[in-house]
Protein backbone atom coordinates (compact mmCIF):
# COMPACT_ATOMS: atom_id res chain seq x y z
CA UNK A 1 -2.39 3.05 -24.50
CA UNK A 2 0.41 5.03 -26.20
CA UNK A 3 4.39 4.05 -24.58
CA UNK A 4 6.19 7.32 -24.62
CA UNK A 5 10.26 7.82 -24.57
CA UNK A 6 11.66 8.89 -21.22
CA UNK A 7 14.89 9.27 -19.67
CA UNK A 8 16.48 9.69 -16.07
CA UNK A 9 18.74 12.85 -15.71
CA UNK A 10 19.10 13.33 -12.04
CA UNK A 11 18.68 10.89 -8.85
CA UNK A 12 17.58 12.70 -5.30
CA UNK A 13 17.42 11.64 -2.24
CA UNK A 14 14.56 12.76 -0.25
CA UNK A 15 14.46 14.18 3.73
CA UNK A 16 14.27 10.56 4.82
CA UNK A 17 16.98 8.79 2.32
CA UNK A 18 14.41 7.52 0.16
CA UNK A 19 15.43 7.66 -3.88
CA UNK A 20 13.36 9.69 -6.29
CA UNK A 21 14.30 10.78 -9.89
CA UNK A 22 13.88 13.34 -12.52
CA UNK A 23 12.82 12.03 -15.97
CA UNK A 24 12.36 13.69 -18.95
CA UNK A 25 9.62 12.92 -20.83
CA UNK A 26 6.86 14.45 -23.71
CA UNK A 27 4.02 16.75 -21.59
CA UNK A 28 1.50 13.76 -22.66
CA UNK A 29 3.25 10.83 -20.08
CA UNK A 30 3.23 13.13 -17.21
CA UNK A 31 0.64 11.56 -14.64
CA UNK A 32 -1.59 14.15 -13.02
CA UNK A 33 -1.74 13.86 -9.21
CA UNK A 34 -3.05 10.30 -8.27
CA UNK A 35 -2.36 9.19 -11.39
CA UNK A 36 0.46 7.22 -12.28
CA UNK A 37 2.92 5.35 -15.26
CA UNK A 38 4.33 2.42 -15.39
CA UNK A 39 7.62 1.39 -16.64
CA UNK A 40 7.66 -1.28 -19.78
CA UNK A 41 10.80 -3.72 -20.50
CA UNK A 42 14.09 -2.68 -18.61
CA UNK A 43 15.68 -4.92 -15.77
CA UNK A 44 12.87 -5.46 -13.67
CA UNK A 45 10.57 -8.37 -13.67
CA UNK A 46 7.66 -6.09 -12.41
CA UNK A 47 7.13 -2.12 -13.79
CA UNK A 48 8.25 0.59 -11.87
CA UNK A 49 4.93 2.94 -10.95
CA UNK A 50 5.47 6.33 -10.80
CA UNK A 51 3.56 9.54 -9.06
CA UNK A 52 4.21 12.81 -9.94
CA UNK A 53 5.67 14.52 -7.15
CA UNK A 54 6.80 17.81 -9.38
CA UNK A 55 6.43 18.57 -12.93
CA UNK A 56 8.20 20.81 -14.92
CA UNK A 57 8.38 21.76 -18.95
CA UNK A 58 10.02 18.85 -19.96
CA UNK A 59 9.26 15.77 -17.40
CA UNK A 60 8.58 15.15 -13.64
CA UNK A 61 9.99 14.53 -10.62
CA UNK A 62 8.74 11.23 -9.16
CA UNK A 63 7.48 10.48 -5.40
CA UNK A 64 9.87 7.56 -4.01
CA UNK A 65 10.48 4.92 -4.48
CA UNK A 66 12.43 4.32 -7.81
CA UNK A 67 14.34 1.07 -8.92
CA UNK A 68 18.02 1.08 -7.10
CA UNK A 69 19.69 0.54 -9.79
CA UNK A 70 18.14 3.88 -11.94
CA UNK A 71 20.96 6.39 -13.00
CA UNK A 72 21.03 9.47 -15.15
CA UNK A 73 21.25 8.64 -18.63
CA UNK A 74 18.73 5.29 -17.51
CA UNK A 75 16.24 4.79 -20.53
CA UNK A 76 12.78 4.08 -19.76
CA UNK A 77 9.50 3.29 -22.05
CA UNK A 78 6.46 4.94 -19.96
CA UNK A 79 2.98 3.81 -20.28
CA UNK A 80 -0.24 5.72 -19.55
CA UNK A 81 -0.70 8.12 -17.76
CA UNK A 82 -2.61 5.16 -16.12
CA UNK A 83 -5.88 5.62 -13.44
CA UNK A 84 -7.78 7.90 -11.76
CA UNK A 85 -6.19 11.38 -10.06
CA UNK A 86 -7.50 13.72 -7.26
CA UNK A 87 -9.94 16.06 -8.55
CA UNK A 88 -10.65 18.82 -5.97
CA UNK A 89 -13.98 20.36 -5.94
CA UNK A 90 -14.58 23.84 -6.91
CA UNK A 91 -16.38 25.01 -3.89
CA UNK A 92 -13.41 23.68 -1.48
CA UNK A 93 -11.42 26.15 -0.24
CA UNK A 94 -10.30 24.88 2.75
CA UNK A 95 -8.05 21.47 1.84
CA UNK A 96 -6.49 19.16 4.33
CA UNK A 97 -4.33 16.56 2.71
CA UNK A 98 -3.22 13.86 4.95
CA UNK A 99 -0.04 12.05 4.20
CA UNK A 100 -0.30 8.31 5.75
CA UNK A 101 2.07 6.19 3.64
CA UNK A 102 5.54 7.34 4.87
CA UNK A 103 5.80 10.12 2.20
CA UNK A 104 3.56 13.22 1.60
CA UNK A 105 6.03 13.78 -1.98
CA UNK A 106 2.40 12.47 -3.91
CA UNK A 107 0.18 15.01 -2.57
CA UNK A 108 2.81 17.97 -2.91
CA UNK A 109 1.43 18.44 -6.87
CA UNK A 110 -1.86 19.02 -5.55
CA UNK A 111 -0.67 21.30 -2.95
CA UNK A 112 0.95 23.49 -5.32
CA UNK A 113 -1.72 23.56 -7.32
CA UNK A 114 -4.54 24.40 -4.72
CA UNK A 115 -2.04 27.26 -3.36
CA UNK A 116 -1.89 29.11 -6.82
CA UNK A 117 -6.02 28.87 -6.68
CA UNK A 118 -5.66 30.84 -3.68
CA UNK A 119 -6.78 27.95 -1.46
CA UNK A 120 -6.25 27.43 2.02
CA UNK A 121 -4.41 24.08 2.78
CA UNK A 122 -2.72 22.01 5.78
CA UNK A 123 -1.00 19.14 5.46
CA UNK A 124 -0.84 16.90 7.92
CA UNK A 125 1.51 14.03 8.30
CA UNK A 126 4.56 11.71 10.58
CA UNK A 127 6.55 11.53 7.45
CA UNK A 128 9.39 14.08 7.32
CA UNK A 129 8.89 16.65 5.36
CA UNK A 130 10.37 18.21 1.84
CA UNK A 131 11.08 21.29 1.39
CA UNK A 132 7.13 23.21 1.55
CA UNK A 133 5.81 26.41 0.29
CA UNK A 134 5.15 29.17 3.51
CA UNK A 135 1.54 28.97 2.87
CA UNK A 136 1.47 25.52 3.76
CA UNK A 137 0.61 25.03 7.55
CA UNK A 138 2.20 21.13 8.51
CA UNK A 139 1.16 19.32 11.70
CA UNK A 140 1.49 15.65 13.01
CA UNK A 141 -1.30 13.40 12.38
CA UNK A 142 -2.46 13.44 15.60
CA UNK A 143 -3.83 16.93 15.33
CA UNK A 144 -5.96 15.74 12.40
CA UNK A 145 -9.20 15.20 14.86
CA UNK A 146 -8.58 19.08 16.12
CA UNK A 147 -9.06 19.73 12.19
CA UNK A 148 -11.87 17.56 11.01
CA UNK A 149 -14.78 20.34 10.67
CA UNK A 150 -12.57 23.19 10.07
CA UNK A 151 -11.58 21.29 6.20
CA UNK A 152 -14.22 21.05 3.14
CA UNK A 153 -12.51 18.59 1.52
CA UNK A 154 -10.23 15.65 2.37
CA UNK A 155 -7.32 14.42 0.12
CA UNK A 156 -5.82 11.53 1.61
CA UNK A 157 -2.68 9.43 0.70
CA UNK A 158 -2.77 5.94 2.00
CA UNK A 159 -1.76 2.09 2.02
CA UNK A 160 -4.75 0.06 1.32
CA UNK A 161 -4.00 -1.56 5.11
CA UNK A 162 -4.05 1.69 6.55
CA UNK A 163 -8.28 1.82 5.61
CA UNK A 164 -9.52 -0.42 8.57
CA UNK A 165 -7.96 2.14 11.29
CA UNK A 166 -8.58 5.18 9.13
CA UNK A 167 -11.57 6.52 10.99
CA UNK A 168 -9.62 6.33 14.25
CA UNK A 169 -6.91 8.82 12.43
CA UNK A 170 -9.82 11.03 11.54
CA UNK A 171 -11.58 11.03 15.19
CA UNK A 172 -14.91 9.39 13.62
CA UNK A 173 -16.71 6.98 15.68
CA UNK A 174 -17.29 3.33 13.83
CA UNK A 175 -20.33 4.43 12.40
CA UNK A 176 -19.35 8.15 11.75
CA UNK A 177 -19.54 9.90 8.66
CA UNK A 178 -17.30 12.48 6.96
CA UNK A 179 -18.10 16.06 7.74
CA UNK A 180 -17.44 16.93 3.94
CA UNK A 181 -16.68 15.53 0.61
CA UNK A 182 -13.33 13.59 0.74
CA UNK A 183 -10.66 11.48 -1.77
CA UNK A 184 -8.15 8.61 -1.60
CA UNK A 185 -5.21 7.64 -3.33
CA UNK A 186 -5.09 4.29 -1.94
CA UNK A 187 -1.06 2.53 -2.29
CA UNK A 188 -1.87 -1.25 -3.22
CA UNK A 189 0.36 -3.62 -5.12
CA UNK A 190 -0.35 -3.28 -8.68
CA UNK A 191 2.21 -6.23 -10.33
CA UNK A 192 0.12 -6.36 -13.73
CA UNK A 193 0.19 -2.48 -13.77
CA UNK A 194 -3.13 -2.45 -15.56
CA UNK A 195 -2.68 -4.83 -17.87
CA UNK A 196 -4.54 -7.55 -16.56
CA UNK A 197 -7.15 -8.67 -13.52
CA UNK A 198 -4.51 -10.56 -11.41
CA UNK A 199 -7.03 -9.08 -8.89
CA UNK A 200 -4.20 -8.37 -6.19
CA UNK A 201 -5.05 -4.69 -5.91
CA UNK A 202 -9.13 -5.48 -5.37
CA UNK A 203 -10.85 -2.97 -2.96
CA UNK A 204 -14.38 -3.35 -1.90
CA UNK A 205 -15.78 -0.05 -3.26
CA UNK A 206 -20.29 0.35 -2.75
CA UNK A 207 -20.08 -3.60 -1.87
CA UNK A 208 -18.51 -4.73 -4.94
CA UNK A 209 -14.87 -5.19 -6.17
CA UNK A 210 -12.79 -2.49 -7.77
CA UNK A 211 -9.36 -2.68 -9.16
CA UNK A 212 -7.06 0.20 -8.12
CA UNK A 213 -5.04 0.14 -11.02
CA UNK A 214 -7.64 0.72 -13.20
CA UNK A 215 -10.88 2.15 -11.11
CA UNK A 216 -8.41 4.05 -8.86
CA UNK A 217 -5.47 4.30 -7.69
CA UNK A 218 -7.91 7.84 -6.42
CA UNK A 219 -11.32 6.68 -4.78
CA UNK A 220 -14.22 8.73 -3.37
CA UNK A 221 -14.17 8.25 0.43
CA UNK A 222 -18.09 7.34 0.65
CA UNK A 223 -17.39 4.82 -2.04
CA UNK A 224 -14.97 2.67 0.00
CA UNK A 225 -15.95 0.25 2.47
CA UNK A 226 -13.81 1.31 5.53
């Protein structure tokens, strides 16, 4: 896995005061959406992971968090891009991406991108919002149910605690199934970030054990066991 040169050049704060920062980078380290880097060396005892939240020419902007004590002119060493990202079907045209982890900054990428494809999408989330195309139609989670069979694919953005109440959030009964094909990039704690099988970010996935740094952070819905 190839460590590529990066550097900070602007901190933001996001709608709710959380930080998130530009870096410039080589096109090569920028993660797709759902994939990630991790930070190697620096002041922290544990990399920094870091979702794309925006990309430009020459780096990305990441989804918060970032380390505190990042400033511009902060030198990083990025590894990866690292895991598995969203990959939207080509017959899906109508998208709803559900934001569950306090921020909907790591499914705005995909957003974007399903827009310029001429896509219809509707994000729906409790997290306060950035600043979001007009295309974009927003609503609070709770109207998620209304939406279930109107959306051909699900993208969802999620701490791995959130799974065990996840079909309530959808309107599914226990032993309900999805109405269509649906992905998600599930937030566990990743302290090796890939680089070993501490075995801390384990999800059960068909029965059997998968680690979301590696086998993830993006699963299939059907796969999990929720």
């Amino acid at each position: 896995m190839r460590v590529h040169a990066g550097e900070v050049t602007e901190i933001q704060l996001d709608s709710a005061g959380n930080l998130a920062a530009w870096i410039f980078c080589p096109p090569q380290a920028i993660p797709a959406p759902g994939q990630y880097v991790t930070t190697v060396g620096g002041d922290s005892v544990l990399p920094a992971h870091l979702f794309l939240a925006k990309r430009s020419h020459n780096g990305f902007l990441t989804a918060p968090p970032v380390p505190p004590n990042w400033t511009p002119g902060t030198r990083l060493q990025l590894r990866g891009p690292l895991g598995k990202g969203f990959q939207i079907p080509a017959y899906a045209h109508r998208l709803a991406f559900v934001a569950m982890g306090g921020i909907s900054a790591r499914l705005m990428p995909l957003t974007h991108q399903a827009l310029q494809d001429d896509r219809s999408v509707a994000l729906f989330t409790d997290a306060p919002l950035p600043p979001i195309p007009l295309a974009l139609e927003a609503h609070p989670l709770s109207a998620l149910p209304e939406f279930i069979s109107w959306a051909d694919f699900l993208a969802f953005d999620l701490p791995m605690q959130v799974l065990p109440r996840l079909r309530e959030t959808i309107g599914l009964s226990p032993q309900g199934y999805l109405p269509c094909q649906g992905q998600a990039l599930v937030l566990a704690p990743m302290p090796c970030g890939a680089l070993a099988d501490c075995g801390v970010c384990a999800l059960q996935v068909r029965g059997t054990w998968k680690l979301a740094c590696k086998e993830g952070p993006v699963f299939n819905l059907n796969d999990l066991d929720w």
